[in-house]
PDB file of N, CA and C in Angstrom:
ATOM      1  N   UNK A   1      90.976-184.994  37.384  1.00  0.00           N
ATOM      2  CA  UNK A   1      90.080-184.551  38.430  1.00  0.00           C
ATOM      3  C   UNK A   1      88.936-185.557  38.564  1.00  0.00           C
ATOM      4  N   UNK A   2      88.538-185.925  39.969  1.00  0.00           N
ATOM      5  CA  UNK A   2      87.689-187.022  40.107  1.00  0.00           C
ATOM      6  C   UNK A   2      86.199-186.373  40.089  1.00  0.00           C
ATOM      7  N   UNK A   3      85.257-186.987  39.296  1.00  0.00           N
ATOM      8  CA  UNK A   3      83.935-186.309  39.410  1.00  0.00           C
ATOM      9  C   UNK A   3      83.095-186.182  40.368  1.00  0.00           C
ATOM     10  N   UNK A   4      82.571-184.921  40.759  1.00  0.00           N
ATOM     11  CA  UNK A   4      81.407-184.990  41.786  1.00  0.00           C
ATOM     12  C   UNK A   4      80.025-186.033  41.629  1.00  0.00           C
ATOM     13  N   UNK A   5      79.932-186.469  42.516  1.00  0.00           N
ATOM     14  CA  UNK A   5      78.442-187.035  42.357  1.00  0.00           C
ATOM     15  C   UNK A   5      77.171-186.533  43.476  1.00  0.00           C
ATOM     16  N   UNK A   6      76.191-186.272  43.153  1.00  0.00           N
ATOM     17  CA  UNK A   6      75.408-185.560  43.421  1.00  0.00           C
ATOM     18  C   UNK A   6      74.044-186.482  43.797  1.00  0.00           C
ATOM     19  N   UNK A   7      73.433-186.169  44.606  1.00  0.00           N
ATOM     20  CA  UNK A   7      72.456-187.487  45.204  1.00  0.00           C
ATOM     21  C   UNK A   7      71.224-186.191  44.776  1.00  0.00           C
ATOM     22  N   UNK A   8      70.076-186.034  44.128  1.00  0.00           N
ATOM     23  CA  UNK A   8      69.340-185.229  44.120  1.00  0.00           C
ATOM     24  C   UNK A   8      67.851-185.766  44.804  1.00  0.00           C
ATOM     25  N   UNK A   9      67.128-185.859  45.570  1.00  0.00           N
ATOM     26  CA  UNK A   9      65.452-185.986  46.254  1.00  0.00           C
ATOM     27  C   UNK A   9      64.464-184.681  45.994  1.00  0.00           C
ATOM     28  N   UNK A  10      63.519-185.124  45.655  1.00  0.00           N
ATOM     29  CA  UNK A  10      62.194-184.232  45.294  1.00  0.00           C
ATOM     30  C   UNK A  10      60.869-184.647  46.371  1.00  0.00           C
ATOM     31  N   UNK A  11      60.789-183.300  46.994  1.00  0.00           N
ATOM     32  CA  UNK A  11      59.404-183.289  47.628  1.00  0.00           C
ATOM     33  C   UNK A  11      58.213-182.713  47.598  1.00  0.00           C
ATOM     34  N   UNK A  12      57.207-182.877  47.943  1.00  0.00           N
ATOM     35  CA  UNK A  12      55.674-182.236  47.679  1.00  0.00           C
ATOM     36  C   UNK A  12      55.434-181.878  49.158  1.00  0.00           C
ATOM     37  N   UNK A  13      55.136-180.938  49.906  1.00  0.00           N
ATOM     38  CA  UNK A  13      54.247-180.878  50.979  1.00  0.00           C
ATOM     39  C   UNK A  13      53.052-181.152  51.328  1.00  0.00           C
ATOM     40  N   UNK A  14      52.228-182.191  51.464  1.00  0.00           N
ATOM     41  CA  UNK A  14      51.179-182.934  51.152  1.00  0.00           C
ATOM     42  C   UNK A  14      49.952-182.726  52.763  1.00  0.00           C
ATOM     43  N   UNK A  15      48.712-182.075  52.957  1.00  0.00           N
ATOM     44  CA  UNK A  15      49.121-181.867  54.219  1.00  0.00           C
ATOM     45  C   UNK A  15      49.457-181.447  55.415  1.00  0.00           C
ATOM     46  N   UNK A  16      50.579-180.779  55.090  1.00  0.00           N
ATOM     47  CA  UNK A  16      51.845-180.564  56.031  1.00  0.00           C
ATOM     48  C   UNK A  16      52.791-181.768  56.285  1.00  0.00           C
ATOM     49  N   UNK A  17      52.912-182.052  55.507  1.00  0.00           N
ATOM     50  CA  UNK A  17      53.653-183.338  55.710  1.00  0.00           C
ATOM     51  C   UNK A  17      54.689-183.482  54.435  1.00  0.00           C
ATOM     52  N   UNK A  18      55.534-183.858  54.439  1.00  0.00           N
ATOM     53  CA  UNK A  18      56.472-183.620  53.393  1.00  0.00           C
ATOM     54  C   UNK A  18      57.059-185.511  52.985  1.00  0.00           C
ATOM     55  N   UNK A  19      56.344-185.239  51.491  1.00  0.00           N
ATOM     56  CA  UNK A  19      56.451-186.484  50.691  1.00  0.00           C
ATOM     57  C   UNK A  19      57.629-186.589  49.684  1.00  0.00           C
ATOM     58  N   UNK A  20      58.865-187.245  49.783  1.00  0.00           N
ATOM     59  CA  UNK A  20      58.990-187.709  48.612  1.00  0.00           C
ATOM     60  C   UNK A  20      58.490-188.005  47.450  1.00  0.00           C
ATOM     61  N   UNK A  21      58.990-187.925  46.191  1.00  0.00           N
ATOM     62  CA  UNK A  21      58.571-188.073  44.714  1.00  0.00           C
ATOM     63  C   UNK A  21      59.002-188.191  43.923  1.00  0.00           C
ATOM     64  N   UNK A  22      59.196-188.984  42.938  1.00  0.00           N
ATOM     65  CA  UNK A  22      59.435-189.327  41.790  1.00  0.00           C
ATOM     66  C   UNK A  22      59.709-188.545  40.396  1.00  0.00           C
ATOM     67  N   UNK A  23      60.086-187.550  40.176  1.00  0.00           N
ATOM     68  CA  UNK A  23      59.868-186.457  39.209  1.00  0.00           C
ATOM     69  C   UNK A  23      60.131-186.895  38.275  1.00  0.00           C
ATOM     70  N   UNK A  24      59.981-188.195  37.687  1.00  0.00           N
ATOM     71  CA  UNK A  24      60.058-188.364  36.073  1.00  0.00           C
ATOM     72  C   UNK A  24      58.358-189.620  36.489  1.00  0.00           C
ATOM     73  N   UNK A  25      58.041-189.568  37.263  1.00  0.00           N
ATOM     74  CA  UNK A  25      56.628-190.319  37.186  1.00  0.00           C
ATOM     75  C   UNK A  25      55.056-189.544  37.812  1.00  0.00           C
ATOM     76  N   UNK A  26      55.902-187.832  38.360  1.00  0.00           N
ATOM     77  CA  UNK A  26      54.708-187.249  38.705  1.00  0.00           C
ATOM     78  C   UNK A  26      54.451-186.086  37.641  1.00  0.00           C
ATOM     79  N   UNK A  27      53.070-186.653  37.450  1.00  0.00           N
ATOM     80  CA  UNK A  27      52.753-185.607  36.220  1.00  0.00           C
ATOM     81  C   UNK A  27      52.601-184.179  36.318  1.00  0.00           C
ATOM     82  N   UNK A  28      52.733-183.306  38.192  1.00  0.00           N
ATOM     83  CA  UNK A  28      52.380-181.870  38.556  1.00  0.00           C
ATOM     84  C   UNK A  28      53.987-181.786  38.541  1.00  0.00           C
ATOM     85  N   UNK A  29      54.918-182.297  37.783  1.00  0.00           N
ATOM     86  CA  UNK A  29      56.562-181.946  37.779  1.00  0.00           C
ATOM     87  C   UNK A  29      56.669-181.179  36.431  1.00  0.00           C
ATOM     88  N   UNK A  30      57.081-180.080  36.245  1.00  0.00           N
ATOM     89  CA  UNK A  30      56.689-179.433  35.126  1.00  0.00           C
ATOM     90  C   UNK A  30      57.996-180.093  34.078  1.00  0.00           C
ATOM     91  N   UNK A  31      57.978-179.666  32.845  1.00  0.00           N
ATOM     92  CA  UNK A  31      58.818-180.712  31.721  1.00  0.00           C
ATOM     93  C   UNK A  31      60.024-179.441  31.956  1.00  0.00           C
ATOM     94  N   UNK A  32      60.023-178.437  32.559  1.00  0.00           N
ATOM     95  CA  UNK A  32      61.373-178.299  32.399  1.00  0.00           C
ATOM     96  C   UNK A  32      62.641-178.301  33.570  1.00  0.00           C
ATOM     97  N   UNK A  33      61.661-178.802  34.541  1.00  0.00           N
ATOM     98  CA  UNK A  33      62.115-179.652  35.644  1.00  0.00           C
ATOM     99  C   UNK A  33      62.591-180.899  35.673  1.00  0.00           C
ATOM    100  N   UNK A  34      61.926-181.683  34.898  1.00  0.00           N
ATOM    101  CA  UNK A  34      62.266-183.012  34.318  1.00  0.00           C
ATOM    102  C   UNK A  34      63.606-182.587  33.041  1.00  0.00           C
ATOM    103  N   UNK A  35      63.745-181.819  32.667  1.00  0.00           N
ATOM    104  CA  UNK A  35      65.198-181.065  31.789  1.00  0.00           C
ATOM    105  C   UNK A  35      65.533-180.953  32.431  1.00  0.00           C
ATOM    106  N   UNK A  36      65.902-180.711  33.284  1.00  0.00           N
ATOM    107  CA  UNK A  36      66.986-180.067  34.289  1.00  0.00           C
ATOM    108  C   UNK A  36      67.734-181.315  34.945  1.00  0.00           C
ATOM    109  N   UNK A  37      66.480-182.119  35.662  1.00  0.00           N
ATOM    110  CA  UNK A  37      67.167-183.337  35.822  1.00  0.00           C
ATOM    111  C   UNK A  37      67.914-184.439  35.148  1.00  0.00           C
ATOM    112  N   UNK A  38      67.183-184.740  33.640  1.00  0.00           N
ATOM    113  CA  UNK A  38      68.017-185.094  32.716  1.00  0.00           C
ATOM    114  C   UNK A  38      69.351-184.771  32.742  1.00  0.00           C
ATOM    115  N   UNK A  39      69.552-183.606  32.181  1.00  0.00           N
ATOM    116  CA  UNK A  39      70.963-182.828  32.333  1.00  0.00           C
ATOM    117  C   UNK A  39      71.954-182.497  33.311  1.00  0.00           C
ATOM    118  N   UNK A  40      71.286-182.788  34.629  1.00  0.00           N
ATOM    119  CA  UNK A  40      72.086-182.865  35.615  1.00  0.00           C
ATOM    120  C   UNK A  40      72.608-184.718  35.686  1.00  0.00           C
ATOM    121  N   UNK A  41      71.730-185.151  35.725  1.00  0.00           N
ATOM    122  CA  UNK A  41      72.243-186.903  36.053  1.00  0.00           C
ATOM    123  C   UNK A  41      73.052-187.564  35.042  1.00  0.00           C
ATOM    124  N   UNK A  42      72.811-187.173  33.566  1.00  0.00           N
ATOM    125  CA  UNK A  42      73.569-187.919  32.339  1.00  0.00           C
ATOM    126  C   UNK A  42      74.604-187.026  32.528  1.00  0.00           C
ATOM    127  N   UNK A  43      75.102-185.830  32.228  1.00  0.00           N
ATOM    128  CA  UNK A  43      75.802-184.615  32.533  1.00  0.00           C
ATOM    129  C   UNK A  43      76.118-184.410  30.822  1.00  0.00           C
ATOM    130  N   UNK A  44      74.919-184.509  30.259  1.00  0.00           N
ATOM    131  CA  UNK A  44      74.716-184.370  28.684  1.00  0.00           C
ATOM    132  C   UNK A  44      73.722-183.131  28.571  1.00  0.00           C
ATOM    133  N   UNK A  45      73.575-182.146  27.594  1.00  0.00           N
ATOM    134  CA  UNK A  45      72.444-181.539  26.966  1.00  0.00           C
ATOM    135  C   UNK A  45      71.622-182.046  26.369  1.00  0.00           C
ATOM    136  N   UNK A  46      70.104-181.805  26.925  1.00  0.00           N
ATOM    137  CA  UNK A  46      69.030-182.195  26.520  1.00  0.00           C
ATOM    138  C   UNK A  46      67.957-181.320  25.732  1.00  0.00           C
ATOM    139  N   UNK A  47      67.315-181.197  25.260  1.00  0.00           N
ATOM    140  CA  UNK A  47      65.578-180.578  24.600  1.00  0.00           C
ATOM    141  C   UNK A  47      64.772-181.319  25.060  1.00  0.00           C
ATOM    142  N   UNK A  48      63.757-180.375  24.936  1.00  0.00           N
ATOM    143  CA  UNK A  48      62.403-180.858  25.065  1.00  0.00           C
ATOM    144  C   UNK A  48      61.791-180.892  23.636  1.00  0.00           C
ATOM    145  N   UNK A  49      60.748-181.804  23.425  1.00  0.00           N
ATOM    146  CA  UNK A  49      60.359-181.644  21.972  1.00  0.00           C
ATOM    147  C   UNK A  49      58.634-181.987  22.294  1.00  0.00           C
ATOM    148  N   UNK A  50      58.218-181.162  21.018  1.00  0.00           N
ATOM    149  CA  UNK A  50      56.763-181.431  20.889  1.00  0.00           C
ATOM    150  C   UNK A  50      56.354-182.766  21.142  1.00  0.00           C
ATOM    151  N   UNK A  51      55.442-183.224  21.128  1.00  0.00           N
ATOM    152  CA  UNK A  51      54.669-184.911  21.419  1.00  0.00           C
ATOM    153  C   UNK A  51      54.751-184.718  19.543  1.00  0.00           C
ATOM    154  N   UNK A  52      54.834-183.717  18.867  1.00  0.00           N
ATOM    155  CA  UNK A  52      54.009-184.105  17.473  1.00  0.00           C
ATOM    156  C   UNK A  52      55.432-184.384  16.361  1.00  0.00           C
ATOM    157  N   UNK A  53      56.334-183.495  17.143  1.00  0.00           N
ATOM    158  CA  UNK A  53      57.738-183.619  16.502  1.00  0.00           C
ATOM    159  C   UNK A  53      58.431-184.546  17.179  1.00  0.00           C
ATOM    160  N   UNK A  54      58.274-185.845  17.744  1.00  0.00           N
ATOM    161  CA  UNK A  54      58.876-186.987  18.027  1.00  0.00           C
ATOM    162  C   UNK A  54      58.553-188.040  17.035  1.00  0.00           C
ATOM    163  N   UNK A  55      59.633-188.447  16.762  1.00  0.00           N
ATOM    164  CA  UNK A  55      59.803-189.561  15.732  1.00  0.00           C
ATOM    165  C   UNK A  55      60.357-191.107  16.417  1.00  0.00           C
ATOM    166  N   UNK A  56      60.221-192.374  16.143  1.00  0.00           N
ATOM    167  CA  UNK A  56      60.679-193.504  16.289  1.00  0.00           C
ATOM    168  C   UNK A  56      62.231-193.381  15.807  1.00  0.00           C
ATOM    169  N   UNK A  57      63.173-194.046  16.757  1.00  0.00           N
ATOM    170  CA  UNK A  57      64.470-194.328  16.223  1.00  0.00           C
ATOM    171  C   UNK A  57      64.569-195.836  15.768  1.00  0.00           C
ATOM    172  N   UNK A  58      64.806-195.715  14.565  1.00  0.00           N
ATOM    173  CA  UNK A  58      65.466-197.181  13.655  1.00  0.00           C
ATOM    174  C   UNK A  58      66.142-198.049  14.648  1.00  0.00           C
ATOM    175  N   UNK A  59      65.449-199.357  14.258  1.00  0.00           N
ATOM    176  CA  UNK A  59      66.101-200.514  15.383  1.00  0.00           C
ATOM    177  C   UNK A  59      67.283-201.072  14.369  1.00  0.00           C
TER     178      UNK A  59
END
């Protein structure tokens, strides 16, 4: 079976005027919106994790 691909766009109503946006560079995108998108585009499961429980990965 051939995979769907999915084009996803995010907007703000700014205005009255309707803006495109960036949702992994606007900071009023809430983090589990930014999950969602993760998981939709890689088509992997993701978490969210504390800022305090993130660790460096070994080079």
């Amino acid at each position: 079976m051939e995979k769907t691909k999915y084009t996803f766009r995010h907007f703000f109503i700014v205005d009255g005027q309707k803006k495109e946006i960036d949702p992994l560079k606007e900071p009023k995108v809430s983090n589990q919106c930014k999950l969602l998108w993760a998981n939709l585009t890689t088509g992997k499961e993701h978490v969210l994790v504390e800022e305090e429980n993130q660790y460096e990965l070994p080079h």
